[in-house]
C-alpha atoms as a PDB file:
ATOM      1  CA  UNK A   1     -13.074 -23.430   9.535  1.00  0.00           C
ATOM      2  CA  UNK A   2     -15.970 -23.495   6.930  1.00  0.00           C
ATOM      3  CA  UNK A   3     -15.424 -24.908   3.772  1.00  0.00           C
ATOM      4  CA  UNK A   4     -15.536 -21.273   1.987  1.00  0.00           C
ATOM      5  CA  UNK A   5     -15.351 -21.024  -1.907  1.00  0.00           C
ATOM      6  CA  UNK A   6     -15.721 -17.398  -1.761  1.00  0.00           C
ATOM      7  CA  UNK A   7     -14.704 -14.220   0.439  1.00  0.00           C
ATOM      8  CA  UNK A   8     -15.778 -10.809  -0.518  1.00  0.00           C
ATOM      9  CA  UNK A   9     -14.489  -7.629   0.754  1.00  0.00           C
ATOM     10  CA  UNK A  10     -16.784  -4.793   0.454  1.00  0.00           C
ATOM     11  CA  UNK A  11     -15.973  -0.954   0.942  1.00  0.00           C
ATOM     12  CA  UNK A  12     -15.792   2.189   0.083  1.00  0.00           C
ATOM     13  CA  UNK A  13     -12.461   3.341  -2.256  1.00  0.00           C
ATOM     14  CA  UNK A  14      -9.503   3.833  -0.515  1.00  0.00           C
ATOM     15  CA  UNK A  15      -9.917   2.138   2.979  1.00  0.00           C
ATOM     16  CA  UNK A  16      -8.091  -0.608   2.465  1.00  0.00           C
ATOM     17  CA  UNK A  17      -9.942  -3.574   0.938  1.00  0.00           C
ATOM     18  CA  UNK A  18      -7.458  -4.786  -1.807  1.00  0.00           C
ATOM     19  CA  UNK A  19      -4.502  -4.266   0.986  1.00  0.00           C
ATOM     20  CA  UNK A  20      -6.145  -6.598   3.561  1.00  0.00           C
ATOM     21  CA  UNK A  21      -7.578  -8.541   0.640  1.00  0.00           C
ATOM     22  CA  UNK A  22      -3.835  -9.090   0.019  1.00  0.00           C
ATOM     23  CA  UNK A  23      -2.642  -9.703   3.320  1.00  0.00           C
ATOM     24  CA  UNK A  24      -5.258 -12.504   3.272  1.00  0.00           C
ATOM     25  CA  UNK A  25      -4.362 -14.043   0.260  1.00  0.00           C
ATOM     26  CA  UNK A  26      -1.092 -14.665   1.806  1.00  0.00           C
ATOM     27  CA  UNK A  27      -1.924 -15.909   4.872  1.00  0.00           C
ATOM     28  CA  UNK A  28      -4.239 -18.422   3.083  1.00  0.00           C
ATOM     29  CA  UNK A  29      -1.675 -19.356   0.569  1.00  0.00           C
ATOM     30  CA  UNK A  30       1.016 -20.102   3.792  1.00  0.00           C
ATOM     31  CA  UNK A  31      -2.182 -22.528   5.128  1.00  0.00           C
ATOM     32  CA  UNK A  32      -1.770 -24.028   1.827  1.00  0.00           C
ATOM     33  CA  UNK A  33      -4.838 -23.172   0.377  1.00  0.00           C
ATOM     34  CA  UNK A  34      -5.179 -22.713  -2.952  1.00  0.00           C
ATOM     35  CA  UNK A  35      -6.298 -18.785  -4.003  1.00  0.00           C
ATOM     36  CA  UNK A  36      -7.164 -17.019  -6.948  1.00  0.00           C
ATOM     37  CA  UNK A  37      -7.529 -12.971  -6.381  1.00  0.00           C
ATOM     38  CA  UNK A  38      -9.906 -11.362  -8.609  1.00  0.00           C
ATOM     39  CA  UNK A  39      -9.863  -7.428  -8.858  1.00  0.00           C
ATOM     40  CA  UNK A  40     -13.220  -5.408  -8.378  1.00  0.00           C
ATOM     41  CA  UNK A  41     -13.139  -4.175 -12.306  1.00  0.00           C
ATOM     42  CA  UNK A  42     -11.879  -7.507 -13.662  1.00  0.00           C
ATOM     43  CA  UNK A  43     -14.663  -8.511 -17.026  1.00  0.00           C
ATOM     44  CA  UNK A  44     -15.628 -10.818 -17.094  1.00  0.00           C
ATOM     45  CA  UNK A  45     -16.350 -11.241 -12.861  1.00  0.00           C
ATOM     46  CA  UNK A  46     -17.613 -14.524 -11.682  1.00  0.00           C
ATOM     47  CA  UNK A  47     -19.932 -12.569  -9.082  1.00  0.00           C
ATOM     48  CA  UNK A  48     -21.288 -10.283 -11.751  1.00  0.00           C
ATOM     49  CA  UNK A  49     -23.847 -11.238 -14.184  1.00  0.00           C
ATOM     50  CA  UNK A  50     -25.372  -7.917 -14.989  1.00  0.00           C
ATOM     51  CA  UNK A  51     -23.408  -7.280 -18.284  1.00  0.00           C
ATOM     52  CA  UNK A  52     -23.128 -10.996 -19.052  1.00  0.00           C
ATOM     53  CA  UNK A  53     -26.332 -11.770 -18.943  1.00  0.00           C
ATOM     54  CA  UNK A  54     -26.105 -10.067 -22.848  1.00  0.00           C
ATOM     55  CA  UNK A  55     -23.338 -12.539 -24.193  1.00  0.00           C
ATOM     56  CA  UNK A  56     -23.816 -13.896 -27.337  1.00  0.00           C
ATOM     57  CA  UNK A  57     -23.457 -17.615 -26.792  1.00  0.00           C
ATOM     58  CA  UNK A  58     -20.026 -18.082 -28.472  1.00  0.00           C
ATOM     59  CA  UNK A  59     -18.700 -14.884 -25.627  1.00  0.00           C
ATOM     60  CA  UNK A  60     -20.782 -17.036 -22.795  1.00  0.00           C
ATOM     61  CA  UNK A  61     -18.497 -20.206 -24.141  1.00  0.00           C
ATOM     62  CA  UNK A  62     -15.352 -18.281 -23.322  1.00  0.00           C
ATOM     63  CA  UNK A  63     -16.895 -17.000 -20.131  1.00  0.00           C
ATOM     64  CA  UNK A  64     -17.545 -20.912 -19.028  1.00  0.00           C
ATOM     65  CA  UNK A  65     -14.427 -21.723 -20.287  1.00  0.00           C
ATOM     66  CA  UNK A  66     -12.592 -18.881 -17.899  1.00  0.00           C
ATOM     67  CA  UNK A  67     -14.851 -19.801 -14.696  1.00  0.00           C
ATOM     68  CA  UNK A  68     -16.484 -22.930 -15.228  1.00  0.00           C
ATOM     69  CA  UNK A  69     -18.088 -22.850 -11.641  1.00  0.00           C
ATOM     70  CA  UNK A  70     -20.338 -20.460 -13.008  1.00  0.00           C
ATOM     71  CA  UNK A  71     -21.824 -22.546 -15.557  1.00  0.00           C
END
């Protein structure tokens, strides 16, 4: 298996992506891997820079502070 940091699942609404999304949270979790699940609409996302990209620096603090990957 790679050494993944990241799965996305992509879709249109209703067919199933935060189900499966779900399913494979568990299965990863039983593998004991460790998993965080991040919702589509969560703010601030750590795959979504559009809005952030506007942060004043003490917001972009807290941002680093709640994903400091993205830093």
């Amino acid at each position: 298996m790679y050494d993944t940091r990241l799965i996305i699942l992509e879709g249109l609404p209703s067919t199933g992506k935060s189900t499966n999304s779900d399913f494979l949270r568990m299965q990863l979790e039983r593998n004991d891997k460790k998993v965080k699940w991040i919702h589509e609409v969560a703010h601030p996302h750590p795959t979504s820079f559009f809005s952030e990209a506007c942060l004043r620096r003490s917001e972009y603090e807290i941002l680093l502070q709640s994903y400091p990957e993205a830093a």
